[in-house]
Protein backbone atom coordinates (compact mmCIF):
# COMPACT_ATOMS: atom_id res chain seq x y z
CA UNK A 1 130.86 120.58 119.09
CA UNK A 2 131.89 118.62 115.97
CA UNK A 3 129.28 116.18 114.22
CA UNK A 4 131.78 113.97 114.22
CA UNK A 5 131.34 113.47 117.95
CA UNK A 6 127.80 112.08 117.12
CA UNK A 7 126.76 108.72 116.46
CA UNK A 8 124.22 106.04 117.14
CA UNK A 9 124.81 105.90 121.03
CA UNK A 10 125.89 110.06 121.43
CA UNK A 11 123.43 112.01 119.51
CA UNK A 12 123.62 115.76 120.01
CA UNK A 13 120.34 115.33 122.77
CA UNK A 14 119.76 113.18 125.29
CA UNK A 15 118.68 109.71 123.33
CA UNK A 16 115.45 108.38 123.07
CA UNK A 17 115.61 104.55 124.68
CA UNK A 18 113.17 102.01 125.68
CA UNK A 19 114.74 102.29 128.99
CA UNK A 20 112.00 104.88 129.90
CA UNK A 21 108.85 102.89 130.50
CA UNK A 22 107.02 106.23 129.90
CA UNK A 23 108.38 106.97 126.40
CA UNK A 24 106.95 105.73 123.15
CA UNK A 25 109.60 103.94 122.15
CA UNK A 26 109.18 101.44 125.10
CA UNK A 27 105.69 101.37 124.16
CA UNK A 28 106.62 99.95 121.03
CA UNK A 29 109.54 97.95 121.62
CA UNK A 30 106.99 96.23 124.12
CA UNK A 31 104.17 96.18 122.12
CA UNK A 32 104.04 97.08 118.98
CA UNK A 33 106.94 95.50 117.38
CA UNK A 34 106.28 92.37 118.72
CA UNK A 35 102.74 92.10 117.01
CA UNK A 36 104.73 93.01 113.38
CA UNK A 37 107.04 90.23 114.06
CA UNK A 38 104.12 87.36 115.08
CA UNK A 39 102.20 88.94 111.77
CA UNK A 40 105.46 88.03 109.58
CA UNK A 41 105.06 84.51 110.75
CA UNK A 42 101.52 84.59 109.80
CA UNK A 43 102.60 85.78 106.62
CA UNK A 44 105.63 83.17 105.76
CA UNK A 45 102.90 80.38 106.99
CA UNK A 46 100.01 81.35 104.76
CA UNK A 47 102.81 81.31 101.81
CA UNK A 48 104.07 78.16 102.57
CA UNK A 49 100.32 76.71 102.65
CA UNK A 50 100.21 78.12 99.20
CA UNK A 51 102.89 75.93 97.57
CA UNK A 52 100.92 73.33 96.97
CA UNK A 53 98.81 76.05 94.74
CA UNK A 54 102.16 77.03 92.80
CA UNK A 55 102.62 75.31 89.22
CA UNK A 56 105.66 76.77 88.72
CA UNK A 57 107.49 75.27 91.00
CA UNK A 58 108.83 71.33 90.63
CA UNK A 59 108.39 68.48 93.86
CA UNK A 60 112.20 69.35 94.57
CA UNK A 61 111.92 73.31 94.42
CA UNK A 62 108.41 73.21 96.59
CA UNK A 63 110.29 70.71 99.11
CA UNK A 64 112.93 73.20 99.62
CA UNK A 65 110.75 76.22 99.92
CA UNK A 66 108.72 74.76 102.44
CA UNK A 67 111.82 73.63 104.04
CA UNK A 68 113.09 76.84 104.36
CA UNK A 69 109.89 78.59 105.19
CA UNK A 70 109.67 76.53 108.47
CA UNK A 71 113.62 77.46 109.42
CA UNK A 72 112.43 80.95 108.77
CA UNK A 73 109.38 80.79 110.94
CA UNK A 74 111.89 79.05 113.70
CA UNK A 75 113.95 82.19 113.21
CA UNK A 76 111.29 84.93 113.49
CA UNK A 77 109.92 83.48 116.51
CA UNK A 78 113.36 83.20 118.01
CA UNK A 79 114.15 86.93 116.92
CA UNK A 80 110.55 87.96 118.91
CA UNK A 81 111.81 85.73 121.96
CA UNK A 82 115.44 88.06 121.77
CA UNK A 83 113.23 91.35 121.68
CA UNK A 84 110.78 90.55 124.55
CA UNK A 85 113.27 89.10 127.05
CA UNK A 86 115.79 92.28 126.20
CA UNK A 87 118.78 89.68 125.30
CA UNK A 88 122.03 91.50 123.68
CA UNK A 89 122.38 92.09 120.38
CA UNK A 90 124.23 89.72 118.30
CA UNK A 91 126.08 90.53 114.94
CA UNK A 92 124.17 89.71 111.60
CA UNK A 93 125.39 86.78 109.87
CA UNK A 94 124.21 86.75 106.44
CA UNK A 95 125.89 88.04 103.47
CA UNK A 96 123.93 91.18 102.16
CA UNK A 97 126.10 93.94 101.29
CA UNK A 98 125.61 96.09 103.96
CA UNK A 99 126.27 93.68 106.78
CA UNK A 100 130.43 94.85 107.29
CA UNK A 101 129.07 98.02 108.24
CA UNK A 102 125.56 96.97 110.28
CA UNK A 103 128.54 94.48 112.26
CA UNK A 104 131.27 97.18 112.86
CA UNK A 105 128.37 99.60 113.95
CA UNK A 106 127.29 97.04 116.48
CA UNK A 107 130.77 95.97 117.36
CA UNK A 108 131.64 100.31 118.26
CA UNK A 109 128.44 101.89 119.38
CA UNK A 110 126.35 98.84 121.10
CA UNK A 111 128.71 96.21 122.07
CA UNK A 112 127.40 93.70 124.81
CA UNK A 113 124.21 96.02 124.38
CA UNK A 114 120.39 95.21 124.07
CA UNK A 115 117.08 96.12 122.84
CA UNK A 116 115.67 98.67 125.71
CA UNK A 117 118.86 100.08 126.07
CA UNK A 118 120.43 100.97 122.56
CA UNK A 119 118.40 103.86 121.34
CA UNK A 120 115.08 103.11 120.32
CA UNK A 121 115.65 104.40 116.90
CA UNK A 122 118.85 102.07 116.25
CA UNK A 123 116.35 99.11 117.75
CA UNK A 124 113.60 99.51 115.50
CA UNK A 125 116.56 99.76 112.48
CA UNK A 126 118.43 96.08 113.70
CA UNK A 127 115.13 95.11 114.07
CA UNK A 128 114.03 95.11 110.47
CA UNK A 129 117.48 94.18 109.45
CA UNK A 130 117.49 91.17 111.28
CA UNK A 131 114.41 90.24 109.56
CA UNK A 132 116.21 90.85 106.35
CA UNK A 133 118.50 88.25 107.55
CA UNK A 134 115.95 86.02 108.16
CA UNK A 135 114.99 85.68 104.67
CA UNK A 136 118.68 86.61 103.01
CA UNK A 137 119.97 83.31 104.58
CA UNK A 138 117.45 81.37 102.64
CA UNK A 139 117.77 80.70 98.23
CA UNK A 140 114.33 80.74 97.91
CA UNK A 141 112.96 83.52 99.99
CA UNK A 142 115.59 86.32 99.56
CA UNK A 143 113.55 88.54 98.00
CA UNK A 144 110.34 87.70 99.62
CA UNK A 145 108.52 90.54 101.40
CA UNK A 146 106.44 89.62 104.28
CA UNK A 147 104.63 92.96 104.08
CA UNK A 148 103.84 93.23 100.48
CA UNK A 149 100.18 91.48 101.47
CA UNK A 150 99.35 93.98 104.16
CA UNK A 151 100.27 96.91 101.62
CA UNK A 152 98.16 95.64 98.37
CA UNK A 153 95.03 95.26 101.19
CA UNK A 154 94.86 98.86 102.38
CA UNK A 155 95.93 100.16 98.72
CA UNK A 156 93.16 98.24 97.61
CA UNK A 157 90.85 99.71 100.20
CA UNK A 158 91.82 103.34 99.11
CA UNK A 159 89.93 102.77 96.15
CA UNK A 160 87.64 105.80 96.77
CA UNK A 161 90.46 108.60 97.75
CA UNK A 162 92.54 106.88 94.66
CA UNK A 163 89.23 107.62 91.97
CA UNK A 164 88.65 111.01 93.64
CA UNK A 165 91.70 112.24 92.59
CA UNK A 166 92.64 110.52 89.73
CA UNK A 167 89.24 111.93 87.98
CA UNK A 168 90.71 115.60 89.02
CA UNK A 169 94.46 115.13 87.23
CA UNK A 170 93.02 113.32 84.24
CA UNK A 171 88.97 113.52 83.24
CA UNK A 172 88.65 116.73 80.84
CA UNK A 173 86.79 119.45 82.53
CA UNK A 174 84.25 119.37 78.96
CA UNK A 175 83.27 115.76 77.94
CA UNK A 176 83.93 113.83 74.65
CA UNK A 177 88.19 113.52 75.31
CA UNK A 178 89.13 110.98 72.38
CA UNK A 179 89.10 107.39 74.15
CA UNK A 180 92.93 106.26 74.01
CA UNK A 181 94.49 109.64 73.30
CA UNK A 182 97.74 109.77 74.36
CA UNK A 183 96.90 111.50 78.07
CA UNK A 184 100.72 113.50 77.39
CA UNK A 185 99.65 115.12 74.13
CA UNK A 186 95.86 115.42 74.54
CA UNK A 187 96.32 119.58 75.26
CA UNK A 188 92.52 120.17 74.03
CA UNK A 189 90.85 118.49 77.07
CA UNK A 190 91.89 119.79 80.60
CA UNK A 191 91.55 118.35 83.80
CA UNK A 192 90.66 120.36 86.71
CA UNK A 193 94.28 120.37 87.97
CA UNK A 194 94.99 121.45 84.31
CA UNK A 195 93.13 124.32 84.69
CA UNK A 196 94.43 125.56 88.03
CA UNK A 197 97.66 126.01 86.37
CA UNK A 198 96.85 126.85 82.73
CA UNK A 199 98.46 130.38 83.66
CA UNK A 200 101.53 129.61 83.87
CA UNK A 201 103.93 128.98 87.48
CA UNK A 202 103.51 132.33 89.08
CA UNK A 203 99.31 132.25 88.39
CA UNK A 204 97.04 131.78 91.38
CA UNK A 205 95.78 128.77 90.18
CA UNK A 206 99.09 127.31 90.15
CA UNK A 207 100.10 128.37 93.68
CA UNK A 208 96.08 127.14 94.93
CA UNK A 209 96.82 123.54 93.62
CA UNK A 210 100.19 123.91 94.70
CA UNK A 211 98.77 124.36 98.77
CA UNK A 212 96.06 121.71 98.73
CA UNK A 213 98.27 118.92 96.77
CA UNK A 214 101.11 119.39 99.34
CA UNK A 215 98.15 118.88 102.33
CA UNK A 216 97.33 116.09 100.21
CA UNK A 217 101.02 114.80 100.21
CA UNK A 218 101.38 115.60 103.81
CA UNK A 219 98.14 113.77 105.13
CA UNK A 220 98.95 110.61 103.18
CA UNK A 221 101.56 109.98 105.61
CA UNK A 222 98.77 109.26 108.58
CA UNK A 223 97.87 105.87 107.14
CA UNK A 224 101.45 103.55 108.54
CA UNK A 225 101.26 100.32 108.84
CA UNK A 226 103.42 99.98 111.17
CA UNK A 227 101.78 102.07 113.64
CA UNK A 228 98.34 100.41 112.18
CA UNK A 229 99.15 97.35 114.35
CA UNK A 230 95.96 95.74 113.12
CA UNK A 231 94.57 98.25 110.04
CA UNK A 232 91.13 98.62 110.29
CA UNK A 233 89.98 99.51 106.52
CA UNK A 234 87.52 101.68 107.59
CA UNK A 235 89.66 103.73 109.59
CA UNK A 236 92.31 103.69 106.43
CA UNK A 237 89.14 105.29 104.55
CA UNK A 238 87.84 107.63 106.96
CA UNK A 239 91.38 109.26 107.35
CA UNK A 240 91.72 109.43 103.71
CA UNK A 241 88.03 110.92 103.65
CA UNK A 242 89.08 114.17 106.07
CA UNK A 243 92.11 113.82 104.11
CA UNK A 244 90.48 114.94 100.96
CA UNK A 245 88.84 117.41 103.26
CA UNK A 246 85.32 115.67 102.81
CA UNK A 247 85.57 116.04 99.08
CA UNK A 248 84.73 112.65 97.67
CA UNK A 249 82.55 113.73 94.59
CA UNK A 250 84.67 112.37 91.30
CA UNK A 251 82.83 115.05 89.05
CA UNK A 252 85.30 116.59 86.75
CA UNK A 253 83.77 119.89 86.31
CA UNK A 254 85.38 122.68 87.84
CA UNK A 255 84.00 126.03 87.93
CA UNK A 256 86.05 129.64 88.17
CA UNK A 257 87.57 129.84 91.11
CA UNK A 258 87.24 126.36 92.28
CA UNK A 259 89.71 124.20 93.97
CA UNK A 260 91.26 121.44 92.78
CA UNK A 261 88.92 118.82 94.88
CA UNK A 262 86.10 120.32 94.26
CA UNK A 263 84.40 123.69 95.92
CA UNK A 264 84.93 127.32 95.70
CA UNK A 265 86.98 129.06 97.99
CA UNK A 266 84.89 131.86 98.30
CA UNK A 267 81.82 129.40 99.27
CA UNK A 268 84.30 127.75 101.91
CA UNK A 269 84.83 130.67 103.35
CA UNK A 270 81.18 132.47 103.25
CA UNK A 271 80.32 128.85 104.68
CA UNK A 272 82.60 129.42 107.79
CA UNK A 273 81.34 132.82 108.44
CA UNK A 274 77.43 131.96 108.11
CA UNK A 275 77.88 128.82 110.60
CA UNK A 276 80.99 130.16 112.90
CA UNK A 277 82.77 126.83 111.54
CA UNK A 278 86.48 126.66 110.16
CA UNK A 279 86.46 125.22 106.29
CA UNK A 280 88.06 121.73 106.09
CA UNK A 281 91.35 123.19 105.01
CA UNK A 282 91.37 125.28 108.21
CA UNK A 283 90.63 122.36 110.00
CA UNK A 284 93.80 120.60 108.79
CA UNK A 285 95.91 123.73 108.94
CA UNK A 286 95.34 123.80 112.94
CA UNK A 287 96.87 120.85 112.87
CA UNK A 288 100.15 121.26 111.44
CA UNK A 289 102.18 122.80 114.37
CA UNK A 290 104.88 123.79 112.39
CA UNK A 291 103.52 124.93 108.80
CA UNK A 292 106.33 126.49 106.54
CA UNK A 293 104.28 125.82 103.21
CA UNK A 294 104.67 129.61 102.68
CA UNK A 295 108.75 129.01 102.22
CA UNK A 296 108.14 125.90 100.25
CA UNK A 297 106.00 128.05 97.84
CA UNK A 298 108.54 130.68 98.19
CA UNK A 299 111.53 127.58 96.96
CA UNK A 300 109.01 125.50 94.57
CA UNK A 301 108.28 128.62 92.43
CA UNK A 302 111.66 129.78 91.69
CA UNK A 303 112.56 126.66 89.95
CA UNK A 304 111.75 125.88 86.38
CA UNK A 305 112.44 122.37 84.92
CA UNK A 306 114.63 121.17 88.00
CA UNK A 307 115.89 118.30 89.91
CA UNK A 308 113.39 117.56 93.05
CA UNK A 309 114.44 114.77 95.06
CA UNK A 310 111.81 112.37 97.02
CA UNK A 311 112.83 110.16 99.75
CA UNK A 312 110.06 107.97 100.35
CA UNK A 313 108.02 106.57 103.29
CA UNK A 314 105.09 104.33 103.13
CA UNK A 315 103.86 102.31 100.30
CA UNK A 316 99.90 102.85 99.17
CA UNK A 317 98.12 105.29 99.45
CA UNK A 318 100.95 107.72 100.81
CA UNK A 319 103.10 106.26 97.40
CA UNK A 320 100.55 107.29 95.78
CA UNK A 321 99.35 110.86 96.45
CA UNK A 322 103.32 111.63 96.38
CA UNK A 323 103.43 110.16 92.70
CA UNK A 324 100.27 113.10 92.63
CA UNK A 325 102.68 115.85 93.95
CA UNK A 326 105.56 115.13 91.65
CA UNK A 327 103.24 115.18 88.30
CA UNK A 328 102.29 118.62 89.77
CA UNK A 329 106.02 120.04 90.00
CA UNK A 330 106.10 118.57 86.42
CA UNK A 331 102.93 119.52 84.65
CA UNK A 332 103.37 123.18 86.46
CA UNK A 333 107.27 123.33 84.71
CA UNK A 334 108.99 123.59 88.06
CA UNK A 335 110.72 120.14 87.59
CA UNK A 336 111.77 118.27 84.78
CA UNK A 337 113.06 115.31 86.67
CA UNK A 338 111.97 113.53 89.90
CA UNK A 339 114.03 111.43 91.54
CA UNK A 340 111.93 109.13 94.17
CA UNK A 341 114.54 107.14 96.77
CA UNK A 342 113.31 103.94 97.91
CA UNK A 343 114.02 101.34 100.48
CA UNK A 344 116.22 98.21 99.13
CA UNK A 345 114.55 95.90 102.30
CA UNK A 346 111.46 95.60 103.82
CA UNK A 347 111.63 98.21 106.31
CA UNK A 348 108.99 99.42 109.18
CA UNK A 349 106.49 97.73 107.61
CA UNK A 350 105.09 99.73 104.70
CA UNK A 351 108.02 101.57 103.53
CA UNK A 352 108.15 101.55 99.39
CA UNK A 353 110.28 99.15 98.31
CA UNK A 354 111.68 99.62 93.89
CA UNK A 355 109.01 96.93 93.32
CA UNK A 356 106.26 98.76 95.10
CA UNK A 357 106.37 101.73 92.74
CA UNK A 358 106.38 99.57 89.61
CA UNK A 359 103.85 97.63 90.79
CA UNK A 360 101.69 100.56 92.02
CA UNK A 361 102.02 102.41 88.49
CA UNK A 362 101.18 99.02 86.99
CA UNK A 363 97.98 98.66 89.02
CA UNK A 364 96.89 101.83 87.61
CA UNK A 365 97.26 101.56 84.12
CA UNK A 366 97.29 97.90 83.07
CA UNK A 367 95.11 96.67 86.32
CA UNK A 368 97.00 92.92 87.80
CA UNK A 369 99.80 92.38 85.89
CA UNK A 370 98.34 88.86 85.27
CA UNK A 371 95.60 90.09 83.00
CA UNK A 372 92.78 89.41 85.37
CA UNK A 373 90.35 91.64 86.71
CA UNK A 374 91.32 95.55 87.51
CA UNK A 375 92.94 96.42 91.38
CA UNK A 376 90.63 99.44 91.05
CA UNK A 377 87.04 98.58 89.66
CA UNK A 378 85.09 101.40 90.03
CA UNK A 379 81.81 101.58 88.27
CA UNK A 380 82.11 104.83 86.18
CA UNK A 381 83.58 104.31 82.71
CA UNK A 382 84.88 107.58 83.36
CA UNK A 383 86.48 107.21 86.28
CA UNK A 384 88.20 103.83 84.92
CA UNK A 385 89.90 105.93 81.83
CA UNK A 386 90.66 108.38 84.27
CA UNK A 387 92.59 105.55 86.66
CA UNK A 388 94.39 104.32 83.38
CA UNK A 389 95.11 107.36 82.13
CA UNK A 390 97.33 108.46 84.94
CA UNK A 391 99.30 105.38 85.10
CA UNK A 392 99.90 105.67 81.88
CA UNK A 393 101.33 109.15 82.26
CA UNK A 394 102.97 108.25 85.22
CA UNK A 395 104.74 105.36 83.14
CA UNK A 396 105.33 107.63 80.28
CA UNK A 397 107.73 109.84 83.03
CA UNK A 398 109.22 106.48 83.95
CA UNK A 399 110.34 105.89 80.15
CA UNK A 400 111.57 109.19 79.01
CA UNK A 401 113.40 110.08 82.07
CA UNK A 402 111.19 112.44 83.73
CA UNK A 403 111.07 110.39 86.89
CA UNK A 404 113.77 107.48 88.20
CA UNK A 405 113.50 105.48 91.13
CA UNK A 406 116.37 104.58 92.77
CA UNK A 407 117.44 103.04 96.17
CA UNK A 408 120.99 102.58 98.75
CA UNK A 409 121.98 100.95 101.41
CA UNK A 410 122.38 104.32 103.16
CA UNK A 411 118.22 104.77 103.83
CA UNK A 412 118.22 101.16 106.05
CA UNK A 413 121.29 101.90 107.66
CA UNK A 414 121.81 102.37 111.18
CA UNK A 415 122.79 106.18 110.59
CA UNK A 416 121.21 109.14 110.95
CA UNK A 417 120.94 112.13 107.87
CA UNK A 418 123.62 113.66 109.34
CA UNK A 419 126.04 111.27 108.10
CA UNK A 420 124.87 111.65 104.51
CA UNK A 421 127.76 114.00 103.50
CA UNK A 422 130.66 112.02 105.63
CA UNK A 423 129.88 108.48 105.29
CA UNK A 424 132.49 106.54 102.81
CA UNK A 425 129.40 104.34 102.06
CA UNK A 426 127.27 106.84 101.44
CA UNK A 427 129.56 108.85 99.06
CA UNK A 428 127.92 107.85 95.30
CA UNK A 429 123.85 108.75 96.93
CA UNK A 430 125.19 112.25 98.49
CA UNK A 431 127.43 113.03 95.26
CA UNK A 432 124.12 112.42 92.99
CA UNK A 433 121.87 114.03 95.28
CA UNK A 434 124.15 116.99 95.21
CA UNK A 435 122.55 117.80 92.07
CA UNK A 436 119.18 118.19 93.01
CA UNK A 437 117.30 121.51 93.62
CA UNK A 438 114.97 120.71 96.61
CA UNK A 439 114.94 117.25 98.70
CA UNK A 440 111.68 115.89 100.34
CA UNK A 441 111.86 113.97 102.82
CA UNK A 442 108.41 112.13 103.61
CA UNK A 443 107.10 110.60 106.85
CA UNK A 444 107.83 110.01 110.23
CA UNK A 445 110.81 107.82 110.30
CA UNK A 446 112.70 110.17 107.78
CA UNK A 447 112.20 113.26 110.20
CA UNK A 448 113.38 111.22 113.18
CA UNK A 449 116.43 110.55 111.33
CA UNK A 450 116.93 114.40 109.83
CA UNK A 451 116.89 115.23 113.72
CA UNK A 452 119.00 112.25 115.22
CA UNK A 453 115.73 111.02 116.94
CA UNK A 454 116.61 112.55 120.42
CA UNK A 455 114.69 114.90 123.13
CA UNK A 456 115.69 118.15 121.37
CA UNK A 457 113.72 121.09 122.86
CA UNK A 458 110.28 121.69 121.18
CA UNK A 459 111.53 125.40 120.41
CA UNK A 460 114.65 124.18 119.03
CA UNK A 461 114.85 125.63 114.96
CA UNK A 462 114.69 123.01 112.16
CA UNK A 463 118.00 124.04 111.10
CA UNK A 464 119.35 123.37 114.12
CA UNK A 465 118.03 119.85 115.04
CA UNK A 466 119.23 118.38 111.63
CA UNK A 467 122.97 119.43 111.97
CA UNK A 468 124.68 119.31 109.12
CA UNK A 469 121.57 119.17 106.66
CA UNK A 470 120.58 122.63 108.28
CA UNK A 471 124.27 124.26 109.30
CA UNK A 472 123.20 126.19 112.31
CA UNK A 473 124.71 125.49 115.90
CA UNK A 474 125.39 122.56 117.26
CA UNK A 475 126.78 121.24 113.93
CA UNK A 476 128.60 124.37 112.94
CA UNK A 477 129.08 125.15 108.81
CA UNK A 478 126.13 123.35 106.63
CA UNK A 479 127.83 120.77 104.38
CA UNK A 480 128.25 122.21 100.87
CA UNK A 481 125.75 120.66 98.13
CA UNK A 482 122.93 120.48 100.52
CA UNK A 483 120.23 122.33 98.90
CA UNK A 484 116.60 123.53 100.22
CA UNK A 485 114.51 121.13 102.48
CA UNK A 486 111.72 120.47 103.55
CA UNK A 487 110.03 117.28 105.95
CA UNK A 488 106.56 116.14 105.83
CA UNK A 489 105.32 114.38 108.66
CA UNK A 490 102.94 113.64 110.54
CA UNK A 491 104.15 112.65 114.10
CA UNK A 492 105.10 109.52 115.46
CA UNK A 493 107.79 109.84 117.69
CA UNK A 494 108.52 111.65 120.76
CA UNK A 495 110.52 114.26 119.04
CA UNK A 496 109.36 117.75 117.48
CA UNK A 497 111.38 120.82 117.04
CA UNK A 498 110.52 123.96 115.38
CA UNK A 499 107.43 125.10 117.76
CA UNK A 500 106.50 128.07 118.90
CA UNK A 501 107.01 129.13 122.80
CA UNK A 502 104.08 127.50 124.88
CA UNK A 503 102.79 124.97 121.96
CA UNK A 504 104.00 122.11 123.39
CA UNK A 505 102.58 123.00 126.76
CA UNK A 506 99.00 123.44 125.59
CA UNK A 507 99.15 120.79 123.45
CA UNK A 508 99.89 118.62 126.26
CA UNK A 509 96.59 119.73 127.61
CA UNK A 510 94.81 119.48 124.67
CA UNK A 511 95.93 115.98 123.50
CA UNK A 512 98.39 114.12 125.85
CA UNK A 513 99.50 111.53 123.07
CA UNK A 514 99.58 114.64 120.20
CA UNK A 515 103.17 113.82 119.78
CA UNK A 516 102.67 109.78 118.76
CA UNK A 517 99.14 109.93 117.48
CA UNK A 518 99.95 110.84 113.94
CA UNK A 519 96.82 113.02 114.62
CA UNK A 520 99.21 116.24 114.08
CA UNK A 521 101.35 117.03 111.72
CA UNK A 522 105.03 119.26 111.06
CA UNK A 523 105.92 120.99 108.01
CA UNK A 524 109.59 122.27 108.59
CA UNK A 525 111.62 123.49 105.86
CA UNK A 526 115.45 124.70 105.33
């Protein structure tokens, strides 16, 4: 079978649909999604309460904003009304760039159509594009994101996880590094990350931070938003606690043979013997059903000064331990550019937006762009250089190239990543990525789309469930430019390929809602 006999309504499995009152996807197209929407009016309202606050704005400007604010209010509520009662679709109506194509992919896969019977993932996708529209038909509010607030709150609660490891990749292992030194050219001090991989890419060091950064980047993916319907901030720290595998101390020292967040491995491990209890990392490892970290490795240390690509998920915390990741493929000499892809609309919630990542990098090494008090204000002088430090290098790789962000239509599309290499509208973001070395897709929504977010068998290979991307059966030849792979996720959906025989089945003993809980966790690489 072709891949050109796929699309939104015929993926290569049976769909998944809010038609099955069992599946997740009803669960959220019943319940979850219409919480986001009623929070978005909560949002727009508090805004338009704060006009009166604005001095920039002039009587006529604030009259029209508020004006506008209420029409979009009357249009958010009507969009909730649409998604409860299942009405039909209806084509978009604004004039956003992308809306030809959203229109002529309503008008051929889901015409006359609705919200529990499309497939769930094209549901969730109009949804967030109709919310675009919302705002797009407005002058004032175009570029107004009714999630930004939600994401600067449990950013700003990370503040512990964000000092942890900032004080790893930036305070000097010995004291006394000169205050203001350029953190780029400062090669006297080392951090602890520093020293993992003073010897060079193929040291042990090198390939030990290389393992615990990538849990790092995988586990950053459990705190969504949008599955967060109402984010408890202790929760948000508790998962970033286990995250760091329960190693919150922000002491810079690091001792041979230590990891990167603190603790020798040997210790871990005479630890698990003495007490018959798994070390933290073990802990996490049993919960990555699919774990091909050893073929990353395998990919990540052949390179030297290459092209990584990173296609984002969540704003944060997540944003920010990837922004960790990269500046390890860079300071270790195994890329020389990172290319991060965001989202051009608010999208599921917390996905980064080319704003978020500025503004993320600027909360680190400036504090609020305003000049008042610091996002972060922890208490240690140390740990505050360490916090600006990083942003500044992380800005410095901004300036000279080292890292770009970018963004296309092609990421809030309608399509899945099998399309990538065919789509005419997607032509100029596959011909650049082309040139990349590696591509990392991050999060749960990416994955769904890399396997067309459909009931593939659990035992189904990786390669297989992403067509085209992969080249194995069903899709036939891999398209050519598509280099290595890999998917980071921790899951969301009910969809997971690339298990073992019998996982699934005792894993439905185990944990009936393992497959939506976010609880678990898929590394799957091509």
């Amino acid at each position: 079978m072709s891949t050109t006999t796929f699309d939104p309504a015929h993926p290569p499995q049976k769909m998944l649909s809010g038609s099955n009152k069992e599946s997740f996807g009803y669960a959220t197209l019943q319940s979850r999604l219409p919480v986001i929407v009623s929070k978005i009016v909560d949002d727009v309202y508090r805004a338009y309460n704060g006009l009166d606050a604005d001095p920039s704005l002039d009587d006529s400007t604030k009259k029209q904003k508020e004006q506008e604010a209420k029409k979009i209010i009357e249009t958010i509520g009507a969009l909730r009304y649409e998604l409860q009662r299942d009405k039909p679709f209806r084509p978009l109506t604004d004039s956003y760039p992308d809306v030809k194509e959203w229109n002529q992919a309503l008008e051929t896969f889901y015409s006359g159509s609705s919200w529990y019977k499309a497939s769930w993932l094209f549901s969730e996708c109009y949804l967030y594009r109709r919310i675009k529209e919302a705002f797009e038909l407005s002058e004032h509010w175009k570029d107004y994101d009714p999630f930004f607030r939600q994401k600067s709150i449990v950013f700003k609660s990370s503040q512990k996880a964000v000092v942890a490891i900032a004080a790893r990749l930036m305070s000097p292992v010995s004291a006394g590094s000169a205050s203001g030194q350029d953190p780029l050219q400062d090669v006297n001090q080392l951090s602890s990350l520093d020293v993992l991989i003073s010897q060079g890419p193929d040291s042990k060091g090198t390939q030990e931070a290389f393992y615990e950064l990538a849990q790092i980047c995988l586990w950053g993916n459990a705190t969504d938003l949008s599955l967060l319907d109402n984010p408890d901030l202790a929760k948000v720290e508790e998962l970033q606690r286990r995250m760091l595998m329960e190693k919150s101390s922000s002491s810079s020292s690091l001792g041979s043979g230590e990891t990167l967040l603190g603790g020798s491995p040997d210790q871990q491990g005479a630890e698990g013997i003495a007490n018959d209890e798994p070390t933290e990392l073990e802990k996490h490892a049993e919960m990555i059903l699919t774990n091909d970290l050893d073929k990353l490795w395998g990919k990540v240390k052949s390179l030297r000064n290459a092209r990584v690509d990173i296609i984002l998920d969540n704003a944060g915390f997540e944003l920010y331990v990837d922004l960790v990741f990269a500046d390890y493929l860079v300071r270790a000499g195994f890329a020389s550019e990172v290319v991060f892809h965001a989202k051009r609309i608010p999208w599921f919630v917390s996905d980064v937006l080319p704003f978020d990542f500025d503004w993320t990098l600027r909360q680190l090494y400036t504090g609020n762009a305003d000049g008042l008090e610091a996002f972060f204000d922890p208490e240690d002088p140390a740990e505050q250089k360490a916090i600006k430090d990083l942003g500044s290098r992380w800005r410095t790789y901004v300036s000279n190239g080292t890292w770009r962000v970018t963004s296309h239509d092609f990421w809030t599309s309608c399509y899945a990543f099998y399309h990538l290499p065919t789509l005419p509208t997607a032509a100029d973001l596959f011909g650049d990525m082309q040139k990349s070395d590696l591509w990392i897709f991050k999060g749960d929504l990416n994955y769904r789309k890399l396997v067309y977010d459909c009931l593939w068998p659990t035992t189904t290979t990786f390669e297989e469930a992403i067509g085209p991307l992969g080249g194995k059966a069903p899709a036939g030849r891999k398209a050519a430019g598509v280099p290595s792979l890999v998917s980071f996720r921790t899951c969301k959906a009910d969809v997971v390929v690339g298990l073992a025989p019998g996982v699934a089945e005792a894993m439905d003993i185990k944990a009936k809602d393992w497959m939506v809980s976010g609880e678990y966790a898929v590394i799957s690489f091509s």
